[in-house]
PDB file of N, CA and C in Angstrom:
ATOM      1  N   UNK A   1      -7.810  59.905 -57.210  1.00  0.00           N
ATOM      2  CA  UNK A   1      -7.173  59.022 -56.253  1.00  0.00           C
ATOM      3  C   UNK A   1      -7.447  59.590 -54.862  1.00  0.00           C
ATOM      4  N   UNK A   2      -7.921  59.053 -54.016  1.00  0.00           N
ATOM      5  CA  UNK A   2      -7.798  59.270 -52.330  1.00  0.00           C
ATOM      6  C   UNK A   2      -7.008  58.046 -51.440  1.00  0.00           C
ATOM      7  N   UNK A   3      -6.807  59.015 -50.394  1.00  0.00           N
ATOM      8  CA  UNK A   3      -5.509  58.855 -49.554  1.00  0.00           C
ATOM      9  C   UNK A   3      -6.328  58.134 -48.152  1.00  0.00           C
ATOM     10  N   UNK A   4      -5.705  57.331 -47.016  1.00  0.00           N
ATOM     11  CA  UNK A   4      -6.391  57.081 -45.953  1.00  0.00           C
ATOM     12  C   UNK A   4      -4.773  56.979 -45.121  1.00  0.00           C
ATOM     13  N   UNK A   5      -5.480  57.768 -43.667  1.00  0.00           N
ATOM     14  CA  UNK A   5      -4.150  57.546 -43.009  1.00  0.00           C
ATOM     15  C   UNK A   5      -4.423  57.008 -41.872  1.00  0.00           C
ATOM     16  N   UNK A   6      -3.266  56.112 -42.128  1.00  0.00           N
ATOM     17  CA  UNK A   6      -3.091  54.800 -41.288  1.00  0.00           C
ATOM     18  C   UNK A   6      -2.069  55.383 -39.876  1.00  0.00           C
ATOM     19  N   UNK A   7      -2.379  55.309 -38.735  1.00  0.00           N
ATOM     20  CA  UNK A   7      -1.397  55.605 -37.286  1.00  0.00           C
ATOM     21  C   UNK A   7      -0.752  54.096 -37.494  1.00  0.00           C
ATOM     22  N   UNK A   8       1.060  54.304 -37.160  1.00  0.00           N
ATOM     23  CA  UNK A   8       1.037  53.198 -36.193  1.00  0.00           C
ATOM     24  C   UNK A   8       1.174  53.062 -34.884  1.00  0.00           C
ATOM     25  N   UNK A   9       1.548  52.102 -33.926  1.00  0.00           N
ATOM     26  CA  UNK A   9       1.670  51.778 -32.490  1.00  0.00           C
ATOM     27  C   UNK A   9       1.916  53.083 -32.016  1.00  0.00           C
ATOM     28  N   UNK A  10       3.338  53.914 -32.237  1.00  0.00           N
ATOM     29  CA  UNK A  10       3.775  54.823 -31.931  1.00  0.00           C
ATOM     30  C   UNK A  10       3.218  56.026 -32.820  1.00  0.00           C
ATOM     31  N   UNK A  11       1.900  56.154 -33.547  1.00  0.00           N
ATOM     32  CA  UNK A  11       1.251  57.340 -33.305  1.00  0.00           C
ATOM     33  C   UNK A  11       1.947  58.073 -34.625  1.00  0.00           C
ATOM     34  N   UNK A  12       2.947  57.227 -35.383  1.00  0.00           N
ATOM     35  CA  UNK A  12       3.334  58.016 -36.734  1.00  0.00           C
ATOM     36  C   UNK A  12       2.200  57.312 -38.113  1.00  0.00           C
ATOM     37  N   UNK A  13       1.709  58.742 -38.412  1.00  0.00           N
ATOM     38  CA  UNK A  13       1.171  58.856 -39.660  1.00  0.00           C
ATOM     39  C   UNK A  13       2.021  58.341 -40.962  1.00  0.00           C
ATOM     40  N   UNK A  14       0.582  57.417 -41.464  1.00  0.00           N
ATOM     41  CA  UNK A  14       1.285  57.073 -43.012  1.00  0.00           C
ATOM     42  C   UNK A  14       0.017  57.490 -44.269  1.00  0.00           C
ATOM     43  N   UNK A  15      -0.104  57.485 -45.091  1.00  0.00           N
ATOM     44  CA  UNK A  15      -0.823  58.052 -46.060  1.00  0.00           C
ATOM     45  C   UNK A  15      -0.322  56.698 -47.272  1.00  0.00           C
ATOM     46  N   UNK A  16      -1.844  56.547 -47.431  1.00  0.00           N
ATOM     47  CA  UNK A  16      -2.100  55.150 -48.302  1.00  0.00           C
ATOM     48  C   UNK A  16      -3.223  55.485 -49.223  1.00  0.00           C
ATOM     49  N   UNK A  17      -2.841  55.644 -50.545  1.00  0.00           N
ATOM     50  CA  UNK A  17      -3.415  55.741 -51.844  1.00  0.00           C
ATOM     51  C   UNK A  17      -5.060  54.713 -51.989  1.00  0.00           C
ATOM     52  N   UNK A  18      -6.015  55.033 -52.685  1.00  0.00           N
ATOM     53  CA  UNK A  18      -7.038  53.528 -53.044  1.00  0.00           C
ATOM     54  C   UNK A  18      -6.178  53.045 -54.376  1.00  0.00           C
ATOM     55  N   UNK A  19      -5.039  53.505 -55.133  1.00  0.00           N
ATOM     56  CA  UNK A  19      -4.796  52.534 -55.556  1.00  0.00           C
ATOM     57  C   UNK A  19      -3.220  53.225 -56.249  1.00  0.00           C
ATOM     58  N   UNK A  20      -2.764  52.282 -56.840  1.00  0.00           N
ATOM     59  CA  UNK A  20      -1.140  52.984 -56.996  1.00  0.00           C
ATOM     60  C   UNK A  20      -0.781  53.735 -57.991  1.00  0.00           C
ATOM     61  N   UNK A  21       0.069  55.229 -58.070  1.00  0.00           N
ATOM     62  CA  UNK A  21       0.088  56.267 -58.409  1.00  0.00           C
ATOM     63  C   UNK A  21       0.842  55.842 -59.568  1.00  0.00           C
ATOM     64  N   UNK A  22       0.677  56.527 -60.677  1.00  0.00           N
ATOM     65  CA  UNK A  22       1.576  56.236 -62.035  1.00  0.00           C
ATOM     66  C   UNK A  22       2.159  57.868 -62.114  1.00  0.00           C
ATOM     67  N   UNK A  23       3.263  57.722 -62.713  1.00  0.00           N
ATOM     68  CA  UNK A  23       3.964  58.900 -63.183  1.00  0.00           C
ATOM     69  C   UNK A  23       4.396  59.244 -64.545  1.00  0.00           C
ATOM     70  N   UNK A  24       4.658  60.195 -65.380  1.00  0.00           N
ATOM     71  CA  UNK A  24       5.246  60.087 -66.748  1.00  0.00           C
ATOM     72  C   UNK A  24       6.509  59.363 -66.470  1.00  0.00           C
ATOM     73  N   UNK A  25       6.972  59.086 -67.774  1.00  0.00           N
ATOM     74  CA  UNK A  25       8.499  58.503 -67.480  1.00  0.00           C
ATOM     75  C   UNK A  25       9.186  59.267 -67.519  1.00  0.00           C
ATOM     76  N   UNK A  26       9.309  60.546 -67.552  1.00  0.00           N
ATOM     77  CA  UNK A  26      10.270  61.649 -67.367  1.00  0.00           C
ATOM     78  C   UNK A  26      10.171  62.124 -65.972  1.00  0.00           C
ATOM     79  N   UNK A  27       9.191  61.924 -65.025  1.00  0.00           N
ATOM     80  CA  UNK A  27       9.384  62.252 -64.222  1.00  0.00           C
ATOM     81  C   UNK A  27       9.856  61.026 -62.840  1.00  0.00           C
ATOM     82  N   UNK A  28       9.023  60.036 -63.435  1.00  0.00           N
ATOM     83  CA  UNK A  28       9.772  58.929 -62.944  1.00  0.00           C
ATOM     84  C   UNK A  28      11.070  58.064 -62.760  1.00  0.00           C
ATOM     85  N   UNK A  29      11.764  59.068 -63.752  1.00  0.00           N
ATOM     86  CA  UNK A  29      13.466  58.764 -64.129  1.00  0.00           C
ATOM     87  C   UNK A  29      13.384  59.799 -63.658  1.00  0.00           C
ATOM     88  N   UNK A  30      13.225  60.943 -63.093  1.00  0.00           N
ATOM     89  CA  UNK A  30      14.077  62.220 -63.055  1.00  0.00           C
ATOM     90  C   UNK A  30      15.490  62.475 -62.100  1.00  0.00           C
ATOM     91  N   UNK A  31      16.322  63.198 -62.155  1.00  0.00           N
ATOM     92  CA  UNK A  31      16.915  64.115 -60.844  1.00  0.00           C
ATOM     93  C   UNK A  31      15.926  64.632 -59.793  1.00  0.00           C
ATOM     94  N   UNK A  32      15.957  64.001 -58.853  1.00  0.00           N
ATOM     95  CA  UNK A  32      14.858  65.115 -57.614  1.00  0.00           C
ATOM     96  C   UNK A  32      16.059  65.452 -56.388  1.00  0.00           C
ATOM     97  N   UNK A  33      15.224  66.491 -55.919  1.00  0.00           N
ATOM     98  CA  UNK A  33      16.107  67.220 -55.048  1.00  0.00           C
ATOM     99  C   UNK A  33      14.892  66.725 -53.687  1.00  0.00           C
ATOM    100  N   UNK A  34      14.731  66.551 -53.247  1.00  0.00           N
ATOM    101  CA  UNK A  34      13.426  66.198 -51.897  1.00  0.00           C
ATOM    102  C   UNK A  34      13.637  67.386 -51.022  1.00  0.00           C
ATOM    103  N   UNK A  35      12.314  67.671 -50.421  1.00  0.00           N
ATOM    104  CA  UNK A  35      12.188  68.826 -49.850  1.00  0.00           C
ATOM    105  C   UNK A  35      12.903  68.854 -48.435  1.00  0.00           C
ATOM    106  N   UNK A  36      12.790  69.627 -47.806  1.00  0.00           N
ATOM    107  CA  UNK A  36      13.365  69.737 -46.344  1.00  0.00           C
ATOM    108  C   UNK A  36      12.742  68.480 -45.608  1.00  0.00           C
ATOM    109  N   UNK A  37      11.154  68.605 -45.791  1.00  0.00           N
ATOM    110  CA  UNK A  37      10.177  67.719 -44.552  1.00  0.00           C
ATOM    111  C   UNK A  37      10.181  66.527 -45.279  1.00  0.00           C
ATOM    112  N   UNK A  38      11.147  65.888 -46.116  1.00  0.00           N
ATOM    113  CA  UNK A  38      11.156  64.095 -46.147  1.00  0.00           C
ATOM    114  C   UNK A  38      12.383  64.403 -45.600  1.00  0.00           C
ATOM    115  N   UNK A  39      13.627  65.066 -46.419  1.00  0.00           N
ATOM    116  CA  UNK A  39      15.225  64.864 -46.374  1.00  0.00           C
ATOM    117  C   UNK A  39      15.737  65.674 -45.243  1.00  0.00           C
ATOM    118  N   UNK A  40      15.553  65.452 -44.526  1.00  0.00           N
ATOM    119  CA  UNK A  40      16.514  66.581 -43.439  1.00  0.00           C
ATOM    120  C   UNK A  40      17.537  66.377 -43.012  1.00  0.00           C
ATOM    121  N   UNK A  41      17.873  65.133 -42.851  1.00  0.00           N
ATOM    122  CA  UNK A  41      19.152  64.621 -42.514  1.00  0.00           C
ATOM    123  C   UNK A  41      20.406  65.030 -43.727  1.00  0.00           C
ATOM    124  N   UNK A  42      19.727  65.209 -45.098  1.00  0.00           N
ATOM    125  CA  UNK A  42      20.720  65.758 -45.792  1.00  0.00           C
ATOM    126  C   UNK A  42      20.251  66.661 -46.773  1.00  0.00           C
ATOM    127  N   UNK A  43      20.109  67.543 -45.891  1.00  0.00           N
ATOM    128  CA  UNK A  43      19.246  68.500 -47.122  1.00  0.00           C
ATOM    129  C   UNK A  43      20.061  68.921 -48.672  1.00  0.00           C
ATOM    130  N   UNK A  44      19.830  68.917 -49.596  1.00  0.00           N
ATOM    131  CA  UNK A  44      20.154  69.375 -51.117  1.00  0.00           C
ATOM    132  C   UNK A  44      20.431  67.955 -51.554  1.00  0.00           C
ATOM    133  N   UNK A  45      20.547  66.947 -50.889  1.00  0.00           N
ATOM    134  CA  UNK A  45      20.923  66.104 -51.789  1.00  0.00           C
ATOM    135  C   UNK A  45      19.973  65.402 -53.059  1.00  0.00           C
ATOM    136  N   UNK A  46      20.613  65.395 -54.538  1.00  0.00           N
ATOM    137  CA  UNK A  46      19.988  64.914 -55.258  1.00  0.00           C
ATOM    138  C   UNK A  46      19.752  63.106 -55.744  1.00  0.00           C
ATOM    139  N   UNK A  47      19.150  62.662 -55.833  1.00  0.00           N
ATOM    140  CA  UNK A  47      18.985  61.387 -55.878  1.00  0.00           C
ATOM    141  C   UNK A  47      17.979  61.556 -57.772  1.00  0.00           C
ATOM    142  N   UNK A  48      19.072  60.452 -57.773  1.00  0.00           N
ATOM    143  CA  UNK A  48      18.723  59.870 -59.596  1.00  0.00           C
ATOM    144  C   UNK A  48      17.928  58.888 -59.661  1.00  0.00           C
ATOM    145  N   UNK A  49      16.419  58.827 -60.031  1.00  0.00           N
ATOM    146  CA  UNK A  49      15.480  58.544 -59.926  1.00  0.00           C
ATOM    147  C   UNK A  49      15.766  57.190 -61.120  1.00  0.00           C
ATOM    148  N   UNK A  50      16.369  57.246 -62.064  1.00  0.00           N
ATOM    149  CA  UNK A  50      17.055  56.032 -63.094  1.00  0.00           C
ATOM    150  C   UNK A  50      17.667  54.871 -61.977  1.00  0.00           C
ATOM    151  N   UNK A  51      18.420  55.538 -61.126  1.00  0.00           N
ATOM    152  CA  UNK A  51      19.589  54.688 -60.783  1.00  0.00           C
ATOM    153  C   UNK A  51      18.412  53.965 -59.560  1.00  0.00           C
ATOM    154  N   UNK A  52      18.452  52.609 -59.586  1.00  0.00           N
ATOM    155  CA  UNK A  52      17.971  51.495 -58.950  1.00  0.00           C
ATOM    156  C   UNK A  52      17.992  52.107 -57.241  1.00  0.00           C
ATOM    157  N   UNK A  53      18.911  52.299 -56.738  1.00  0.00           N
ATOM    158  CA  UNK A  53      19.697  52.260 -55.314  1.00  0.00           C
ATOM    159  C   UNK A  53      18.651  53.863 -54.686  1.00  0.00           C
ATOM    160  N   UNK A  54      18.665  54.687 -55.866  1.00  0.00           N
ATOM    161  CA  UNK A  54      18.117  55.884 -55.269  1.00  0.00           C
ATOM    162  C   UNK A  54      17.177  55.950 -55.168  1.00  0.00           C
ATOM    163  N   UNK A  55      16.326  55.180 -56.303  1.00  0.00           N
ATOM    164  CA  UNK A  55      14.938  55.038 -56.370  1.00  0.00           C
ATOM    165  C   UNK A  55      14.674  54.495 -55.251  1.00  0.00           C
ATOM    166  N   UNK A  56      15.106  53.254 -54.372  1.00  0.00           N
ATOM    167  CA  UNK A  56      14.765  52.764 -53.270  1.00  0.00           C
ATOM    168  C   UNK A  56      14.614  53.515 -52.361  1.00  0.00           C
ATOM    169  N   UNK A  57      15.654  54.352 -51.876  1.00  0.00           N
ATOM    170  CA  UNK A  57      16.139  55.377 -50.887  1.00  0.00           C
ATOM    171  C   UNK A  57      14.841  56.529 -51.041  1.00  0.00           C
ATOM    172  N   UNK A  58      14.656  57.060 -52.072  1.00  0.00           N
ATOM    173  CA  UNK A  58      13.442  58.118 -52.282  1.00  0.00           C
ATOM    174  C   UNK A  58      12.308  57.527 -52.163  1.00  0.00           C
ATOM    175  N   UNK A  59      11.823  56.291 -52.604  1.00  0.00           N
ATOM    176  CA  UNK A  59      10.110  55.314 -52.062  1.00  0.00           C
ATOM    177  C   UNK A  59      10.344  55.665 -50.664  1.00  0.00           C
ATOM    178  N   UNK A  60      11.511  54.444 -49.968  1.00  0.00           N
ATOM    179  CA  UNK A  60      11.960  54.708 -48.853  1.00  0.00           C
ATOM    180  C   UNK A  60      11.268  55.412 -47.736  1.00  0.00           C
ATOM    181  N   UNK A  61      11.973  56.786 -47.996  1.00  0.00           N
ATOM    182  CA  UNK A  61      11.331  57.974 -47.248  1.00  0.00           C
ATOM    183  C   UNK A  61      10.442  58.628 -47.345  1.00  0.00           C
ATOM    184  N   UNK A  62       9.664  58.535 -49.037  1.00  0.00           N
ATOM    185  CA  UNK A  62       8.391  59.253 -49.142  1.00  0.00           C
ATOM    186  C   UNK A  62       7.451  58.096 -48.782  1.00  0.00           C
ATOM    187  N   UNK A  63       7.644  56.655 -48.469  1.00  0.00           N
ATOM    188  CA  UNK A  63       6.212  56.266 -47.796  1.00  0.00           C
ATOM    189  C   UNK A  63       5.971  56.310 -46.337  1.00  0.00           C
ATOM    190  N   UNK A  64       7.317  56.604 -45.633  1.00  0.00           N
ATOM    191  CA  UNK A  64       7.531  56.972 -44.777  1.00  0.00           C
ATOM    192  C   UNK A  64       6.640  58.202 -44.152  1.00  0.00           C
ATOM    193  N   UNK A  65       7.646  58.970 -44.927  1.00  0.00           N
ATOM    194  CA  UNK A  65       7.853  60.238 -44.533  1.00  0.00           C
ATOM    195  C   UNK A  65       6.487  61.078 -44.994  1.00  0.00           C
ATOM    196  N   UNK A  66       6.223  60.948 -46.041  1.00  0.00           N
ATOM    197  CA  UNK A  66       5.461  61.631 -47.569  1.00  0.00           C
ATOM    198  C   UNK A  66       4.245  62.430 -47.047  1.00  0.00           C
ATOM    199  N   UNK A  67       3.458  63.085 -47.602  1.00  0.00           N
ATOM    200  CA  UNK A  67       2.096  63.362 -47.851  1.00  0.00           C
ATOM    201  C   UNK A  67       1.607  62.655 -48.659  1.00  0.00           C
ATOM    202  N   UNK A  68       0.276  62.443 -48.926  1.00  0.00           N
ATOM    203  CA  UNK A  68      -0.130  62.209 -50.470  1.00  0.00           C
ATOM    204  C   UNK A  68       0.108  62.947 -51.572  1.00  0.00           C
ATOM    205  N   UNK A  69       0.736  64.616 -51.559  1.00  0.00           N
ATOM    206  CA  UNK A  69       1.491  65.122 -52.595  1.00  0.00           C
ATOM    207  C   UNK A  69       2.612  64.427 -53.109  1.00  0.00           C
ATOM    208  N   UNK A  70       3.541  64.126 -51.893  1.00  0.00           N
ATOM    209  CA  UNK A  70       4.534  63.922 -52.194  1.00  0.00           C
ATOM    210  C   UNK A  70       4.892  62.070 -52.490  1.00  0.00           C
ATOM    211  N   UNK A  71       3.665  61.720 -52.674  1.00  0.00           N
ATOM    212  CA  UNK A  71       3.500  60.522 -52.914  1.00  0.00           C
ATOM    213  C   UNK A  71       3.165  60.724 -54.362  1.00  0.00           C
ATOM    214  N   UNK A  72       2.109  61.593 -54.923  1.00  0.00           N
ATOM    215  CA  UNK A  72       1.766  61.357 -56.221  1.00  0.00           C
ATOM    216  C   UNK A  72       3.253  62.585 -56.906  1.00  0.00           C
ATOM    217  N   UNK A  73       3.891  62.826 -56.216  1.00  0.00           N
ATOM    218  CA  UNK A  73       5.176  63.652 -57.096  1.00  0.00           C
ATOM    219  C   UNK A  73       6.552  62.198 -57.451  1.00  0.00           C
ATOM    220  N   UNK A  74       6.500  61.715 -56.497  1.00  0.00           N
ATOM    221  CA  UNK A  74       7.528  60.829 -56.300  1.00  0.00           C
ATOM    222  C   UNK A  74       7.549  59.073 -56.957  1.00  0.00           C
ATOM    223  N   UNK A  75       6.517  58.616 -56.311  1.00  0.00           N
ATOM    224  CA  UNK A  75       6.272  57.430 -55.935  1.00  0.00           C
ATOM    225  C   UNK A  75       5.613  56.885 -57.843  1.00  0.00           C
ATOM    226  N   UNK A  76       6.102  56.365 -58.187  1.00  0.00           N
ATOM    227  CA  UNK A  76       5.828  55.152 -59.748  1.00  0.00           C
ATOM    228  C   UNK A  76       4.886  53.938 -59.131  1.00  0.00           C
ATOM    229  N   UNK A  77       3.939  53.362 -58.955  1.00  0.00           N
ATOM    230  CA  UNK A  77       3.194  52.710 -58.462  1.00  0.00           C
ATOM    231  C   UNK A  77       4.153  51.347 -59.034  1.00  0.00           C
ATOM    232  N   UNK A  78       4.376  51.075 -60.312  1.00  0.00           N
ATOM    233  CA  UNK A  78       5.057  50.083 -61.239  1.00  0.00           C
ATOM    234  C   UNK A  78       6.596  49.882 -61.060  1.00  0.00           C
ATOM    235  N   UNK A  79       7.280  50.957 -60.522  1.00  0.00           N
ATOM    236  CA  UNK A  79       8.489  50.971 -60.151  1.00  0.00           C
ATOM    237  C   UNK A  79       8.397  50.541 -59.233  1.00  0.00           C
ATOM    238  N   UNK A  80       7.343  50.889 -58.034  1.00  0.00           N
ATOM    239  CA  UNK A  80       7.469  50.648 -56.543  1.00  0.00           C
ATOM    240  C   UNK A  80       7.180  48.749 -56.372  1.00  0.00           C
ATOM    241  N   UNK A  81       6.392  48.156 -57.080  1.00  0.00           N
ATOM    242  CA  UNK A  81       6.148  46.890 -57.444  1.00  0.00           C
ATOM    243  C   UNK A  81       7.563  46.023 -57.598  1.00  0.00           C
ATOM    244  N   UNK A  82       8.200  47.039 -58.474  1.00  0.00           N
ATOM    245  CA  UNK A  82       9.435  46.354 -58.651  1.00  0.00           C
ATOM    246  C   UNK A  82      10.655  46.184 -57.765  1.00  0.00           C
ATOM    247  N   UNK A  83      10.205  47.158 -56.985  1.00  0.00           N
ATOM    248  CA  UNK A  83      11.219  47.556 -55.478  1.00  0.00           C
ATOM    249  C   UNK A  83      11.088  46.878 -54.477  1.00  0.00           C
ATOM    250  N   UNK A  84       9.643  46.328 -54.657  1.00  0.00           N
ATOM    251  CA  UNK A  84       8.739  46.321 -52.811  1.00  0.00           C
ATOM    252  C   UNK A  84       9.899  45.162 -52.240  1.00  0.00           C
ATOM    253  N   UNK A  85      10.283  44.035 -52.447  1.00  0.00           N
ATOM    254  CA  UNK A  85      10.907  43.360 -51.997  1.00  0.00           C
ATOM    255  C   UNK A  85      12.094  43.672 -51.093  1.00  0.00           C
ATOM    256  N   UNK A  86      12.866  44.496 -51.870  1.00  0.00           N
ATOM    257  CA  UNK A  86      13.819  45.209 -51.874  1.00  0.00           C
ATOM    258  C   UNK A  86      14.123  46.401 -50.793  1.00  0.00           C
ATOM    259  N   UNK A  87      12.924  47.243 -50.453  1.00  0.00           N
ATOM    260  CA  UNK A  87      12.815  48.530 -49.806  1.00  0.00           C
ATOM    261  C   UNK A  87      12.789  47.889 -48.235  1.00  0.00           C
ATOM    262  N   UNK A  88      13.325  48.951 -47.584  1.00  0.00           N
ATOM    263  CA  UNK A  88      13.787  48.667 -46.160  1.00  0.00           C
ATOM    264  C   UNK A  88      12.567  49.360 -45.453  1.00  0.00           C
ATOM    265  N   UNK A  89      11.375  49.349 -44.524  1.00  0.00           N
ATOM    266  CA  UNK A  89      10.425  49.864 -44.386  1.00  0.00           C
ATOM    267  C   UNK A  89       9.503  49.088 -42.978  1.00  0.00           C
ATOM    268  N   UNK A  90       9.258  50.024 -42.090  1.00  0.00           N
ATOM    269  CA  UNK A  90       8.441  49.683 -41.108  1.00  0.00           C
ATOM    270  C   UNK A  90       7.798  48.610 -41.224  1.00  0.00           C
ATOM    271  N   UNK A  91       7.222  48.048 -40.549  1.00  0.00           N
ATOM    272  CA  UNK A  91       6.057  47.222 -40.506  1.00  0.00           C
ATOM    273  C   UNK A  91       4.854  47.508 -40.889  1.00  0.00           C
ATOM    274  N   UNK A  92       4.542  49.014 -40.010  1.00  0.00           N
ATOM    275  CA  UNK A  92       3.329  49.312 -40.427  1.00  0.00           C
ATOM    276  C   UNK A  92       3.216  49.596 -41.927  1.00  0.00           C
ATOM    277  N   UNK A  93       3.571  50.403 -42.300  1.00  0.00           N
ATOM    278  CA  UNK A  93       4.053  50.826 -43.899  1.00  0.00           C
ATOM    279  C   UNK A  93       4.103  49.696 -44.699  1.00  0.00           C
ATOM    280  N   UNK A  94       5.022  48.688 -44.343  1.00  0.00           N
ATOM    281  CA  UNK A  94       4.556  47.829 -45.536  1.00  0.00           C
ATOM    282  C   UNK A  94       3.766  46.874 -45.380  1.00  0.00           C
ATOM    283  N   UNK A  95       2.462  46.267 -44.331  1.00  0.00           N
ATOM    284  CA  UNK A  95       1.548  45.872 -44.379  1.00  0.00           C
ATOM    285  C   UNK A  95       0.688  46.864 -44.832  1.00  0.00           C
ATOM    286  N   UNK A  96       0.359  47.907 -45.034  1.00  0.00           N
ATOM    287  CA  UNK A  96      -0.326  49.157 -45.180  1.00  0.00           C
ATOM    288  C   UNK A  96      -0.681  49.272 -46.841  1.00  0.00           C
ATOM    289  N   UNK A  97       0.624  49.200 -47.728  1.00  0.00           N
ATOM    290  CA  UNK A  97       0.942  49.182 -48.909  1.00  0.00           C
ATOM    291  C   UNK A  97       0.600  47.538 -49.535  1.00  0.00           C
ATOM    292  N   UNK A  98       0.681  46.734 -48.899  1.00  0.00           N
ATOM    293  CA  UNK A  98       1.670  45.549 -49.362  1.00  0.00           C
ATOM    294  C   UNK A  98      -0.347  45.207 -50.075  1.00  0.00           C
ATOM    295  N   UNK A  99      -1.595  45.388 -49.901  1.00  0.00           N
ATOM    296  CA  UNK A  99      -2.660  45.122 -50.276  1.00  0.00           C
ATOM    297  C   UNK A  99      -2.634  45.543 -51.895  1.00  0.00           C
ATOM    298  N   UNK A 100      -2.220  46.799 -52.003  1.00  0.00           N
ATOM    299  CA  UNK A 100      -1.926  47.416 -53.317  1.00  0.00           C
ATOM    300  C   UNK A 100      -0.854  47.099 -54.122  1.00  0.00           C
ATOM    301  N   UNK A 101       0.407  46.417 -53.819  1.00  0.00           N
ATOM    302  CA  UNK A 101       1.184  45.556 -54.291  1.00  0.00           C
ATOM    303  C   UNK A 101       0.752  44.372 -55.077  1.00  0.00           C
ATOM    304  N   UNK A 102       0.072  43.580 -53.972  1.00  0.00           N
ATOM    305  CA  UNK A 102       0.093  42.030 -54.790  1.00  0.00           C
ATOM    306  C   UNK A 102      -0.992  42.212 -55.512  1.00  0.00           C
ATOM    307  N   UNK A 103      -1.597  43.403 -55.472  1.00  0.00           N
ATOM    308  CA  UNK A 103      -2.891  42.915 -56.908  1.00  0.00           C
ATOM    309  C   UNK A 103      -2.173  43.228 -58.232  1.00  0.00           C
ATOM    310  N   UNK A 104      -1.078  43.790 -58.616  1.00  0.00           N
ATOM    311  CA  UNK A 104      -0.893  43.271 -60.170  1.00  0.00           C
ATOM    312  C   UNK A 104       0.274  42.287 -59.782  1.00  0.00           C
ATOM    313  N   UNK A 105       0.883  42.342 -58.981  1.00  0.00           N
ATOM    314  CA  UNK A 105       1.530  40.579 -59.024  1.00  0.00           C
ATOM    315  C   UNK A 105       0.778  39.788 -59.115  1.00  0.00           C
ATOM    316  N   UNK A 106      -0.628  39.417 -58.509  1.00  0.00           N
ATOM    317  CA  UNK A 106      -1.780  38.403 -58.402  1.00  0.00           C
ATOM    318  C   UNK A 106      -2.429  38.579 -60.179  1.00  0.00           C
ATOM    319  N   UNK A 107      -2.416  40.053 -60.442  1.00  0.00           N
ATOM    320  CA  UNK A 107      -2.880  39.870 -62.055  1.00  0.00           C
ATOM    321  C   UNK A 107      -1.635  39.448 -62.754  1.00  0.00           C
ATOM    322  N   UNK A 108      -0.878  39.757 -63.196  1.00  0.00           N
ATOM    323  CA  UNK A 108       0.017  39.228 -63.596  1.00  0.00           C
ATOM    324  C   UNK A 108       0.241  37.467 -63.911  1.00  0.00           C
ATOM    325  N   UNK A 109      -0.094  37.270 -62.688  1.00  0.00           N
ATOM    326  CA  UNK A 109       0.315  35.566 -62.623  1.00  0.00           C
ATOM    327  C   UNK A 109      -0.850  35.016 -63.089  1.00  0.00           C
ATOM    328  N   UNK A 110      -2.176  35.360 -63.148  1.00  0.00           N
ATOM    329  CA  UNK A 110      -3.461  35.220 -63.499  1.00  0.00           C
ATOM    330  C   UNK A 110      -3.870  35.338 -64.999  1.00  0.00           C
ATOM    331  N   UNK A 111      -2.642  36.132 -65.313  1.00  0.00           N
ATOM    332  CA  UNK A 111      -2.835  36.217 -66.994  1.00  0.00           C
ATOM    333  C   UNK A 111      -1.818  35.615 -67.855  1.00  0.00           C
ATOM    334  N   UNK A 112      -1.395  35.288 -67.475  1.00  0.00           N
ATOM    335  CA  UNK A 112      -0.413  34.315 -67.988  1.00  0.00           C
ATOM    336  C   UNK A 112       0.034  32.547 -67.989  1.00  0.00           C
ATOM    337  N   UNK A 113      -1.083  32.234 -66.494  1.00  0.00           N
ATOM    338  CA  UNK A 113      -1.504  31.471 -66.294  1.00  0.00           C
ATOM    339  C   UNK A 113      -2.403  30.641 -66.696  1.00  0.00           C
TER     340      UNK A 113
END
């Protein structure tokens, strides 16, 4: 997988996959603790990667915030599909992402169709 980073207006870096990251399901449900350089505003806090609300909150800030490490540690490409609607997120960021989104919504509807 390679990464391309996108500036926006104001000169903040985003990091964009060629295509979307899969995770085991153990790690994709997990407890994570996020490091200092996404979470700083509350450092130690753990977020439950099961629970709907946290999962948002952790995409959230790692597409934000992330490296491409911390994109392929975090980020469920299939979860994030299921979120995208949902997630609260720049402009730039989610035009950035949103190319890698609708291609399995676009397959999806294409195969069933």
């Amino acid at each position: 997988m390679s990464f391309t980073q996108q500036m926006s207006a104001h000169g903040k870096p985003a990091w964009i996959p060629d295509r979307l990251p899969r995770l085991d399901v153990a790690q994709a449900l997990a407890a994570v603790e996020l490091p200092l350089h996404l979470n700083w505003s509350v450092p130690g806090r753990v977020f439950d990667l099961r629970s709907r609300v946290d999962r948002a909150r952790v995409y959230e800030i790692v597409l934000q915030e992330g490296t491409p490490a911390d994109i392929l540690s975090y980020v469920d490409g299939a979860l994030l599909v299921d979120l995208w609607e949902d997630l609260v997120l720049p402009r730039h960021i989610r035009s950035a992402w949103t190319p890698l989104i609708t291609l399995p919504i676009q397959a999806r509807r294409d195969a069933s169709g």
